[in-house]
PDB file of N, CA and C in Angstrom:
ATOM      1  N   UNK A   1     101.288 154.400 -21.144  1.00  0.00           N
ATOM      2  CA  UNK A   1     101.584 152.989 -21.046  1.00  0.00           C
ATOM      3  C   UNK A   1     100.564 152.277 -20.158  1.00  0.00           C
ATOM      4  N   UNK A   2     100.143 152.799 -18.973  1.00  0.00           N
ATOM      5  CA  UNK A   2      99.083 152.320 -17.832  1.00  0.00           C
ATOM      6  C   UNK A   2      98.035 151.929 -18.721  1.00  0.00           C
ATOM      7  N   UNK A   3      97.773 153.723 -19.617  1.00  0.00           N
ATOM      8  CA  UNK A   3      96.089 153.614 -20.056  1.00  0.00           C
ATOM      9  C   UNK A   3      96.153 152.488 -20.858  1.00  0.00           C
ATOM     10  N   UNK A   4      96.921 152.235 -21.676  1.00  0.00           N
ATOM     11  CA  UNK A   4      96.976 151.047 -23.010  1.00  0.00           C
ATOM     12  C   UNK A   4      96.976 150.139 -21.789  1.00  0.00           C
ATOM     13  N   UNK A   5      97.307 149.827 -21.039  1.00  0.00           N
ATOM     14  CA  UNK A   5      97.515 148.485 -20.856  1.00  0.00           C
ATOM     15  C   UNK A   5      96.024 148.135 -19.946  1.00  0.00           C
ATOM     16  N   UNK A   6      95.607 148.719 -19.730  1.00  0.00           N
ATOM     17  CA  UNK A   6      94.600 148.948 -18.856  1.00  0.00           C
ATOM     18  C   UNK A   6      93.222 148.786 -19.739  1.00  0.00           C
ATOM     19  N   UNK A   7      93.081 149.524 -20.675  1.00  0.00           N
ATOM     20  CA  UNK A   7      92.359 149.165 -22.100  1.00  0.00           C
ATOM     21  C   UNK A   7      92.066 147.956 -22.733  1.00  0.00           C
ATOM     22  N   UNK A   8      93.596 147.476 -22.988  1.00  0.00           N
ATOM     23  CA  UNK A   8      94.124 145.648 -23.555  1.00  0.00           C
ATOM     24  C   UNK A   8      93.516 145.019 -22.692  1.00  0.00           C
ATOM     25  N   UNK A   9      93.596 145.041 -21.155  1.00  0.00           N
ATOM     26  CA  UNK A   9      93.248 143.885 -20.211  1.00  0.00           C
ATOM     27  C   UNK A   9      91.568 143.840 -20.374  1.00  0.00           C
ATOM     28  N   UNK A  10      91.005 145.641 -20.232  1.00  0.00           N
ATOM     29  CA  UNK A  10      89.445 145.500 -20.227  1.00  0.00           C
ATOM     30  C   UNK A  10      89.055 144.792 -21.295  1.00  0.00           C
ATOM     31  N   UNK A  11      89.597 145.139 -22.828  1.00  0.00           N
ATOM     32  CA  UNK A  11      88.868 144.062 -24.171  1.00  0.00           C
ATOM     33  C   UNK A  11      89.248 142.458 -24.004  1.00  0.00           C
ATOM     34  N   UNK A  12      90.224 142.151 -23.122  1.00  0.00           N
ATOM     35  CA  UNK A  12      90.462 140.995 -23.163  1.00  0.00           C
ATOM     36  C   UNK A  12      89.493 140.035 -21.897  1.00  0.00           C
ATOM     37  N   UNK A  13      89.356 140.940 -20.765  1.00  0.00           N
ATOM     38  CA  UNK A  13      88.026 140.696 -20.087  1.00  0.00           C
ATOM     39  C   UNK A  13      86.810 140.591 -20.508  1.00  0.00           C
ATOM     40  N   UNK A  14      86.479 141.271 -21.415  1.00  0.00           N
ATOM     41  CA  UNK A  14      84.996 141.625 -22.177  1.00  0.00           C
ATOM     42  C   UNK A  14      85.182 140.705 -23.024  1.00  0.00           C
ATOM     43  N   UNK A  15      86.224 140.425 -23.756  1.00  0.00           N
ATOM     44  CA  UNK A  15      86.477 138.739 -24.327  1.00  0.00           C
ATOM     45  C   UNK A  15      86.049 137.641 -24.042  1.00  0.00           C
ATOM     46  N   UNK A  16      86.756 137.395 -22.801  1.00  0.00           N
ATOM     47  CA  UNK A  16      86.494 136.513 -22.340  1.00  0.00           C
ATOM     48  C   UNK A  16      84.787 136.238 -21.518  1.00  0.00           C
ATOM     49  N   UNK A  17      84.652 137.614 -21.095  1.00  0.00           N
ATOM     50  CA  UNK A  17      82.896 137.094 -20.327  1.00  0.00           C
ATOM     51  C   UNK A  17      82.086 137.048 -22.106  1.00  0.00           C
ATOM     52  N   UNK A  18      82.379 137.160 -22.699  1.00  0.00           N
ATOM     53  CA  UNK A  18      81.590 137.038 -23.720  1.00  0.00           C
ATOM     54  C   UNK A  18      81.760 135.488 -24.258  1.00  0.00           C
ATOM     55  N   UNK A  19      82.767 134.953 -24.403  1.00  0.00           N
ATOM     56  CA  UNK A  19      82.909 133.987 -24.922  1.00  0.00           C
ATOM     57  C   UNK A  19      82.420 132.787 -23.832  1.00  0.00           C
ATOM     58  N   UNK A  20      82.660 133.138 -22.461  1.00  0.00           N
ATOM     59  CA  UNK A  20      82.146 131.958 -21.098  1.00  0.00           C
ATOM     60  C   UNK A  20      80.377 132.174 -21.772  1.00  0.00           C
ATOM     61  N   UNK A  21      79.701 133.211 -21.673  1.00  0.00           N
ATOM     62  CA  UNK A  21      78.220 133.627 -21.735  1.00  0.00           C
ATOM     63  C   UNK A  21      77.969 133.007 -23.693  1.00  0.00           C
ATOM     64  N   UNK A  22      79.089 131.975 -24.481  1.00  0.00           N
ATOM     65  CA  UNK A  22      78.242 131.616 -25.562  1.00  0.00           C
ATOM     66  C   UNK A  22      77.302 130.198 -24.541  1.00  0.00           C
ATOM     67  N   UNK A  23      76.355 129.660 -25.645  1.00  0.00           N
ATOM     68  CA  UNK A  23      75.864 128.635 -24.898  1.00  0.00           C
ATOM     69  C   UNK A  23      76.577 127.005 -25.095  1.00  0.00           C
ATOM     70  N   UNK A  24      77.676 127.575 -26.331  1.00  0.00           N
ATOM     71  CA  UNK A  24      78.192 126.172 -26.380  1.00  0.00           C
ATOM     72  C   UNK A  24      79.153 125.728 -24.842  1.00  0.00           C
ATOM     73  N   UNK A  25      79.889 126.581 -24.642  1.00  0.00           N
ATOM     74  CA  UNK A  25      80.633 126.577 -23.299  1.00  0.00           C
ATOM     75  C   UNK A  25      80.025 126.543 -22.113  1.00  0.00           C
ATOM     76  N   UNK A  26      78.676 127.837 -21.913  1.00  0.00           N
ATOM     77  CA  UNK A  26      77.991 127.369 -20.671  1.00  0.00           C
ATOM     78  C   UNK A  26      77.155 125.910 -21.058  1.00  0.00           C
ATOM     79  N   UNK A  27      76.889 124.904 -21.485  1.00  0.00           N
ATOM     80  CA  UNK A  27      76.680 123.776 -21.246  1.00  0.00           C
ATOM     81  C   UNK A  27      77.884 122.885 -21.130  1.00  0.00           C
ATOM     82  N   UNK A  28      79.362 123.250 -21.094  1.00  0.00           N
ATOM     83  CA  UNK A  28      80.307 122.287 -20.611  1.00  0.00           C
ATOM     84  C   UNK A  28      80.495 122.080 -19.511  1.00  0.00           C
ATOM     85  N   UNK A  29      80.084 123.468 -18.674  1.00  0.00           N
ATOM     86  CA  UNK A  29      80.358 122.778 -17.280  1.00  0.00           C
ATOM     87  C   UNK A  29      78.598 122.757 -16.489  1.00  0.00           C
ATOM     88  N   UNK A  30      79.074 121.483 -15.897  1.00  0.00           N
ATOM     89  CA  UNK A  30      78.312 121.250 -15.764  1.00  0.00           C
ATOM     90  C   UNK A  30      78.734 120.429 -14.160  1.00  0.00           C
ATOM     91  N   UNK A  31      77.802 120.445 -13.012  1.00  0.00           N
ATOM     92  CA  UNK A  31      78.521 119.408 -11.898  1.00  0.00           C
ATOM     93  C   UNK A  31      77.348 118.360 -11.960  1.00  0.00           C
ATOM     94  N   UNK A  32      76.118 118.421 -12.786  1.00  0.00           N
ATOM     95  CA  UNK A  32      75.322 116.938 -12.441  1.00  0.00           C
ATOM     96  C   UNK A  32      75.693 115.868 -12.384  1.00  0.00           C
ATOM     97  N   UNK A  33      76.838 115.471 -13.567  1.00  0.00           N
ATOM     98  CA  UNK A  33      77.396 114.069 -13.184  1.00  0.00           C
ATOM     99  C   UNK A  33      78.719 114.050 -12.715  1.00  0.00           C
ATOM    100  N   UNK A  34      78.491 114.814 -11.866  1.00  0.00           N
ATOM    101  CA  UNK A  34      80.441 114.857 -10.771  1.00  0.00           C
ATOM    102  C   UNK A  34      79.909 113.783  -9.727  1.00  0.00           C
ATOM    103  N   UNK A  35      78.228 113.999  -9.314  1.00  0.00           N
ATOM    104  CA  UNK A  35      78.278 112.896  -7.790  1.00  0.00           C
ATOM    105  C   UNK A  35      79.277 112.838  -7.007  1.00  0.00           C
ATOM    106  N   UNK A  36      79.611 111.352  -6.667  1.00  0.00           N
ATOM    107  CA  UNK A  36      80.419 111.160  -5.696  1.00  0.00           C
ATOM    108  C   UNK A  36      81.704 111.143  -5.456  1.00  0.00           C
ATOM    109  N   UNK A  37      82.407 111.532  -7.127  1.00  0.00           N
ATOM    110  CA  UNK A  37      83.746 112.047  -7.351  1.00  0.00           C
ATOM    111  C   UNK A  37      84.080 113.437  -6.728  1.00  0.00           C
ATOM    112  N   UNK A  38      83.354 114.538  -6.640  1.00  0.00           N
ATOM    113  CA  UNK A  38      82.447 115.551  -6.081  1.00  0.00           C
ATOM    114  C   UNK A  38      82.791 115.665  -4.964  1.00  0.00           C
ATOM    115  N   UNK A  39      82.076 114.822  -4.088  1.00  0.00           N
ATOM    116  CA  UNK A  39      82.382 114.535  -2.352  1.00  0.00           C
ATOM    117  C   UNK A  39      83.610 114.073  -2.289  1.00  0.00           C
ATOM    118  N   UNK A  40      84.152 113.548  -2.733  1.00  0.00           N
ATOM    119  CA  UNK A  40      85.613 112.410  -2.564  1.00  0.00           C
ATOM    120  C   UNK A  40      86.402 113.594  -2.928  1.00  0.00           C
ATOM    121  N   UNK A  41      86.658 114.490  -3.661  1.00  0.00           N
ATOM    122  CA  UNK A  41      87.122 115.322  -3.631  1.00  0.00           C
ATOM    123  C   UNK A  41      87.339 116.934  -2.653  1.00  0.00           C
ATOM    124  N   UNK A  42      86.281 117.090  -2.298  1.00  0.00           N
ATOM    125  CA  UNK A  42      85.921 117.865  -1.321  1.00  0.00           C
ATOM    126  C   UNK A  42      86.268 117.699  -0.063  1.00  0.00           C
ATOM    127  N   UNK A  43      85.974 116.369   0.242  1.00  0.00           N
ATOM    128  CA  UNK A  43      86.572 115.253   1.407  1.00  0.00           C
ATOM    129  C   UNK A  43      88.065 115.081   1.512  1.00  0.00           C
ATOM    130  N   UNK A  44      88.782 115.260   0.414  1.00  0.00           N
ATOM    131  CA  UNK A  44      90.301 114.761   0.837  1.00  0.00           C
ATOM    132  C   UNK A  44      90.768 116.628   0.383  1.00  0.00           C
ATOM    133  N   UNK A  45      89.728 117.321   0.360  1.00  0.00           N
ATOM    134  CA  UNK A  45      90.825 118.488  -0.418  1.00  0.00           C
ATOM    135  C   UNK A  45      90.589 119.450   1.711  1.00  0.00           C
ATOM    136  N   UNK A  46      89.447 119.000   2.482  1.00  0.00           N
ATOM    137  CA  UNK A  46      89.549 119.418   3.703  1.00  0.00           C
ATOM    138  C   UNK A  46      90.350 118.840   4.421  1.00  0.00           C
ATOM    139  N   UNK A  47      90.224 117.612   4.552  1.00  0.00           N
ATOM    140  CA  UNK A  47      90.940 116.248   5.191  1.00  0.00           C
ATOM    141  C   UNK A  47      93.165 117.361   5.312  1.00  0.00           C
ATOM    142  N   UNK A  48      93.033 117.489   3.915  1.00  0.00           N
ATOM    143  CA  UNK A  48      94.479 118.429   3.660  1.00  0.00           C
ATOM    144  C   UNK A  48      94.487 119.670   4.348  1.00  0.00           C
ATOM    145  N   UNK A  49      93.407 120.498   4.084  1.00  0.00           N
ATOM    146  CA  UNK A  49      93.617 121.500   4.831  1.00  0.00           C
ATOM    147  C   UNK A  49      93.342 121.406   6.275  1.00  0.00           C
ATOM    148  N   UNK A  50      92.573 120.640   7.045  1.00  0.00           N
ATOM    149  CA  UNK A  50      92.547 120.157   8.523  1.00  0.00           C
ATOM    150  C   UNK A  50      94.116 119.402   9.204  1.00  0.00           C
ATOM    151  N   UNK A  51      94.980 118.639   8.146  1.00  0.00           N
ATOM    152  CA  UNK A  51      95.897 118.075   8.496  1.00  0.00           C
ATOM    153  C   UNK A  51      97.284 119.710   8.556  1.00  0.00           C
ATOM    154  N   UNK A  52      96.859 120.606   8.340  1.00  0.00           N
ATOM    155  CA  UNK A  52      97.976 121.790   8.556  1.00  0.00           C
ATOM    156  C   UNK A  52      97.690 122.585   9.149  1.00  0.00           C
ATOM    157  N   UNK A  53      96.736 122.168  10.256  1.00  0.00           N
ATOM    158  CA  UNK A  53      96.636 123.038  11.452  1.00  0.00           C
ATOM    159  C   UNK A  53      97.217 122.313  12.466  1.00  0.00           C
ATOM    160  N   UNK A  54      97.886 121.132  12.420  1.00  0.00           N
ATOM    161  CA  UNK A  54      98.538 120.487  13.283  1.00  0.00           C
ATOM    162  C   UNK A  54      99.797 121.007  13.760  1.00  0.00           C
ATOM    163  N   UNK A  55     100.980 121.495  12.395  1.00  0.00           N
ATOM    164  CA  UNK A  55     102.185 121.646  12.813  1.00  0.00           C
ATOM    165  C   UNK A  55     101.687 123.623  12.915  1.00  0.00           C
ATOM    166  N   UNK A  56     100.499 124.285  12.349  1.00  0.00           N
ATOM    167  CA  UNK A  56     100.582 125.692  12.722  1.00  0.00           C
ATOM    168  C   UNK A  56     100.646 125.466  14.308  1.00  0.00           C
ATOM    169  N   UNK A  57      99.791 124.674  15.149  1.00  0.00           N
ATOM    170  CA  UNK A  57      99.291 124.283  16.724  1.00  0.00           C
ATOM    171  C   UNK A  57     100.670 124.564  17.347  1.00  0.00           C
ATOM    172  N   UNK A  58     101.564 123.506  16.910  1.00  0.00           N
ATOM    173  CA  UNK A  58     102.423 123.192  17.265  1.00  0.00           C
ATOM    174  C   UNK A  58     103.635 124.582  17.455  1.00  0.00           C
ATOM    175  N   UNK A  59     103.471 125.278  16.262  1.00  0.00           N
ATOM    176  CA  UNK A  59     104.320 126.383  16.413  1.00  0.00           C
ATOM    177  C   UNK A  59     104.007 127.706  16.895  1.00  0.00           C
ATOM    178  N   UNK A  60     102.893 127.890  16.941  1.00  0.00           N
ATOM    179  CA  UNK A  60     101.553 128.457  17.863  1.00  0.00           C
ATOM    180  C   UNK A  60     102.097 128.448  19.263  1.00  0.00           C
ATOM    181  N   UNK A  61     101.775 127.227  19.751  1.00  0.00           N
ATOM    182  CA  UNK A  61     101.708 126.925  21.293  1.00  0.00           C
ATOM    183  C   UNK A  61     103.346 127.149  21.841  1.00  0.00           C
ATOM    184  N   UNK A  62     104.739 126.601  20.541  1.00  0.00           N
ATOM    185  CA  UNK A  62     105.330 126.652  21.359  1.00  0.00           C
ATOM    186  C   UNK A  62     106.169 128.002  21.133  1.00  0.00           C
ATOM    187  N   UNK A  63     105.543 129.466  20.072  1.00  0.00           N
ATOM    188  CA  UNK A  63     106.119 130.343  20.352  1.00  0.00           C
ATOM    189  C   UNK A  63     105.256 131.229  21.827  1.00  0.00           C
ATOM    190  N   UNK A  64     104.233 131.403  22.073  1.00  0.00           N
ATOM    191  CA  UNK A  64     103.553 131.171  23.219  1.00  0.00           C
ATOM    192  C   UNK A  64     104.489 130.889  24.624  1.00  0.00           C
ATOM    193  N   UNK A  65     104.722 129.409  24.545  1.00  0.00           N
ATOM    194  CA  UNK A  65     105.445 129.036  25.477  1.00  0.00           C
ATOM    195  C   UNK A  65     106.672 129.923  25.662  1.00  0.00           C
ATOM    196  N   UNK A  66     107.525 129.689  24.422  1.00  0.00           N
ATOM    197  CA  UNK A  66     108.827 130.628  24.866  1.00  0.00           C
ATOM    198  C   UNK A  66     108.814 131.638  25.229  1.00  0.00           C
ATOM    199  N   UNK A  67     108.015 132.435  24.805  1.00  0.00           N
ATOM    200  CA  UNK A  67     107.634 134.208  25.033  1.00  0.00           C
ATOM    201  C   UNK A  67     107.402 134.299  26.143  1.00  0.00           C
ATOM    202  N   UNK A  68     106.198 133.541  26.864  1.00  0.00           N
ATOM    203  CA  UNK A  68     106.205 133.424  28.297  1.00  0.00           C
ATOM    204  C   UNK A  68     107.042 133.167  29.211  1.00  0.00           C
ATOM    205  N   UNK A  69     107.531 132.010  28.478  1.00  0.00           N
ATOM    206  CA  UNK A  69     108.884 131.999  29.511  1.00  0.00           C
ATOM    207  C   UNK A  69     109.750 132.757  29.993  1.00  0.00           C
ATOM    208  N   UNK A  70     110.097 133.568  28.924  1.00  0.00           N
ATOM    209  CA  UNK A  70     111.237 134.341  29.114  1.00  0.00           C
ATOM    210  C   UNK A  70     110.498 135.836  29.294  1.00  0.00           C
ATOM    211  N   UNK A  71     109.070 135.916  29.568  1.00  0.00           N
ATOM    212  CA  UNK A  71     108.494 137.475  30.238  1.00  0.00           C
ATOM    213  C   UNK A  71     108.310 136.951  31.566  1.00  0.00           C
ATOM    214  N   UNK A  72     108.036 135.646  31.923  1.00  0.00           N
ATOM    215  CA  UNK A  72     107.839 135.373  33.507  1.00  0.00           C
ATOM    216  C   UNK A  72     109.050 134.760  34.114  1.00  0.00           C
ATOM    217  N   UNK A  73     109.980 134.549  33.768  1.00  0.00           N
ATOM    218  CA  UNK A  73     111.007 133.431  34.062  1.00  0.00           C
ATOM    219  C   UNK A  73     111.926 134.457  35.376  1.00  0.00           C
ATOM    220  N   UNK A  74     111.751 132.901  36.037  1.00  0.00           N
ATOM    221  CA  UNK A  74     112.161 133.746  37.716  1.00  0.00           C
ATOM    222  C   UNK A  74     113.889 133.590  37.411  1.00  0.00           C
ATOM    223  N   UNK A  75     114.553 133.799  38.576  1.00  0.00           N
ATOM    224  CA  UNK A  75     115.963 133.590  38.752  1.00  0.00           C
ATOM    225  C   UNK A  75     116.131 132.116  38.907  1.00  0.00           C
ATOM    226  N   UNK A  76     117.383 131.466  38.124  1.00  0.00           N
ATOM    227  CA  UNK A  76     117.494 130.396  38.243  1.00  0.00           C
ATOM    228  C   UNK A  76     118.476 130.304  39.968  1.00  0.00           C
ATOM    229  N   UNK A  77     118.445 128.619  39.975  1.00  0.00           N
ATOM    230  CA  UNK A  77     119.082 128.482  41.258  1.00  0.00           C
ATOM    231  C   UNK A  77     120.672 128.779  40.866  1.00  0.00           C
ATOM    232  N   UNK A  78     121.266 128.387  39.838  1.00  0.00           N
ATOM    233  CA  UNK A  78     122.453 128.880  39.569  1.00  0.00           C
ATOM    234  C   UNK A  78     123.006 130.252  39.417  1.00  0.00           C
ATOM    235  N   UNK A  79     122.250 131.040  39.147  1.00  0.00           N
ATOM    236  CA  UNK A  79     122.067 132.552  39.169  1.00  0.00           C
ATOM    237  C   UNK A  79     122.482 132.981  40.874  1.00  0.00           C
ATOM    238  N   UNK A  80     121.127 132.254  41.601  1.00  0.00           N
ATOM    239  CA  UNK A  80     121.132 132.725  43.370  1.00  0.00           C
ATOM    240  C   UNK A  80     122.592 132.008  43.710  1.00  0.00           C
ATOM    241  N   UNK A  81     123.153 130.998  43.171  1.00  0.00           N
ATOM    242  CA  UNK A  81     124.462 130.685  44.001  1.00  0.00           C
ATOM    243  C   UNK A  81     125.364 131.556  43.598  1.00  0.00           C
ATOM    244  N   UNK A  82     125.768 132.060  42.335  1.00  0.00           N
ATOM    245  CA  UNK A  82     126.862 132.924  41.824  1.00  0.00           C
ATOM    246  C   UNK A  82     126.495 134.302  42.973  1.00  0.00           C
ATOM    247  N   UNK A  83     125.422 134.690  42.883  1.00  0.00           N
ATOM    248  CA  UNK A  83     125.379 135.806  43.384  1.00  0.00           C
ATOM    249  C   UNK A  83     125.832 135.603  45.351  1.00  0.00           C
ATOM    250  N   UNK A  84     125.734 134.024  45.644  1.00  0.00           N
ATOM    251  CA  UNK A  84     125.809 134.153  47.150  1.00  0.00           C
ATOM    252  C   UNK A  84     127.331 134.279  46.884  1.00  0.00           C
ATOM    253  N   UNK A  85     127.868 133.257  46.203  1.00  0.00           N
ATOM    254  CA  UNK A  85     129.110 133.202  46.134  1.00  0.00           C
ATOM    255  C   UNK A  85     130.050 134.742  45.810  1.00  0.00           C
ATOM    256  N   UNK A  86     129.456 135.639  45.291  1.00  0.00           N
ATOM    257  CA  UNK A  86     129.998 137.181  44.987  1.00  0.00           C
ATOM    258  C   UNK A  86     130.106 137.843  46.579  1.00  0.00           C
ATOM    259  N   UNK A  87     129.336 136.912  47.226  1.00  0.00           N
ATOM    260  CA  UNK A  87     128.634 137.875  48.597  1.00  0.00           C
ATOM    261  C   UNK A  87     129.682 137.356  49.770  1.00  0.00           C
ATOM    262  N   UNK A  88     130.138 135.771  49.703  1.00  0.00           N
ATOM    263  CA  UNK A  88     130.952 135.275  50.611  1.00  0.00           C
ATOM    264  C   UNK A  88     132.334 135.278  50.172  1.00  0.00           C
ATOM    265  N   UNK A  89     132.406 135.197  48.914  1.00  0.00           N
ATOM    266  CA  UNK A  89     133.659 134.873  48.324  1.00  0.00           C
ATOM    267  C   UNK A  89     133.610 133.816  47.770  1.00  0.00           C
ATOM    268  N   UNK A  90     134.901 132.906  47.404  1.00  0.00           N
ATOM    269  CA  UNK A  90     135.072 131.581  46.799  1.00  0.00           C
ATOM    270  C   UNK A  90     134.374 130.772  47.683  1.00  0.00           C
ATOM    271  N   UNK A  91     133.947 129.708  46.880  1.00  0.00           N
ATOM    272  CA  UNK A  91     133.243 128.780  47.582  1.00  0.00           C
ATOM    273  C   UNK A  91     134.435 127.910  47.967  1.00  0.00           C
ATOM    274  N   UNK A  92     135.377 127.639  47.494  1.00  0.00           N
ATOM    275  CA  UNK A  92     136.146 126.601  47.437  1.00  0.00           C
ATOM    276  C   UNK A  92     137.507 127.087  47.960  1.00  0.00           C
ATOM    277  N   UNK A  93     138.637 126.813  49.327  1.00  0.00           N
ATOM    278  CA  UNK A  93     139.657 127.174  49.437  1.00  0.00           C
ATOM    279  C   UNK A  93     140.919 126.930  48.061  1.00  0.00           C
ATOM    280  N   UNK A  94     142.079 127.925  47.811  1.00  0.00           N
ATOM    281  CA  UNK A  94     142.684 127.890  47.640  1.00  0.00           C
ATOM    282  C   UNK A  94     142.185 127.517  45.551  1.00  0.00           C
ATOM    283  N   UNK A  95     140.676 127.840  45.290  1.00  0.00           N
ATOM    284  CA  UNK A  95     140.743 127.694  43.919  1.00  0.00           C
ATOM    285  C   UNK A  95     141.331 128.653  43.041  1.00  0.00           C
ATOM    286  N   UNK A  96     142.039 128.527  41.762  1.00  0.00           N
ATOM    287  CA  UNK A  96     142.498 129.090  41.189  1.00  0.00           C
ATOM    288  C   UNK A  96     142.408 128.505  39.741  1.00  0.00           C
ATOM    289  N   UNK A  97     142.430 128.613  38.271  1.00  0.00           N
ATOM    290  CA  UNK A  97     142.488 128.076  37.112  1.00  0.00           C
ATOM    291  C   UNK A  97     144.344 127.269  37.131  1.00  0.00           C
ATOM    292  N   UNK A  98     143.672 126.178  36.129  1.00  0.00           N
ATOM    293  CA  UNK A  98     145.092 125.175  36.483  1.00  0.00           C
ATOM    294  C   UNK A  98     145.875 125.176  35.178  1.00  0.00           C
ATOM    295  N   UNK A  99     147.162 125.394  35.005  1.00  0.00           N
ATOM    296  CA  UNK A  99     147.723 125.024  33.602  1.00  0.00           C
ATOM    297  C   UNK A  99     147.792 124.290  32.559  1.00  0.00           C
ATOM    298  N   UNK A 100     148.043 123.748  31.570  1.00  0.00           N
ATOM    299  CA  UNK A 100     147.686 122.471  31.296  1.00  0.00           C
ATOM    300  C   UNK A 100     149.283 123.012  30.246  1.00  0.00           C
ATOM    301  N   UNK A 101     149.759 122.027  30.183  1.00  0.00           N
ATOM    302  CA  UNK A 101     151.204 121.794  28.889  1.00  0.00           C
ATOM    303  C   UNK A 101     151.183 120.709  28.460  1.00  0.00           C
ATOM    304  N   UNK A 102     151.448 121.077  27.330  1.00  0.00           N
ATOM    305  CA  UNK A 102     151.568 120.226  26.093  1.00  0.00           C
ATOM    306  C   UNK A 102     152.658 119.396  26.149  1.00  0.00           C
TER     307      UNK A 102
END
């Protein structure tokens, strides 16, 4: 099944460079009279690909950022109070959670 198919694709390749290499087809393309349609094209087809390195930047820099953050990220100040508060006790006399009824 490979070899056949593998066969089919080569005659259909050899097809085709044969038929690009007649001379009626190699004189269709042609870029002499593209000019400045040419540039204008070239120009807005970079212009596109320069405009999508903006939001890659963007997601770039800010997976960057997070990663760092959270490999350098010190103890927060809320962190150091829970832990003083483990060390003294309640901060607050007589706190306890309050009921609430319906």
């Amino acid at each position: 099944m490979k070899k056949t198919k593998r066969i089919i694709n080569g005659f259909v390749t050899a097809g085709w460079i044969a038929l690009a290499a007649t001379p009626a087809f190699a004189k269709g393309f042609s870029l002499k009279d593209a000019g400045i349609s040419l540039w204008i094209f070239i120009g807005i087809g970079a212009t596109i690909i320069l405009l999508q390195l903006i939001p890659a930047a963007i997601l770039f820099f800010s997976f960057i950022g997070t990663g760092s953050a959270m490999a350098f990220r010190r103890k927060k100040a809320s962190e150091q109070e829970k832990e003083a508060v483990k060390e003294v006790g309640s901060a607050l006399p007589n706190y306890a959670p309050i009921k609430v009824e319906k």
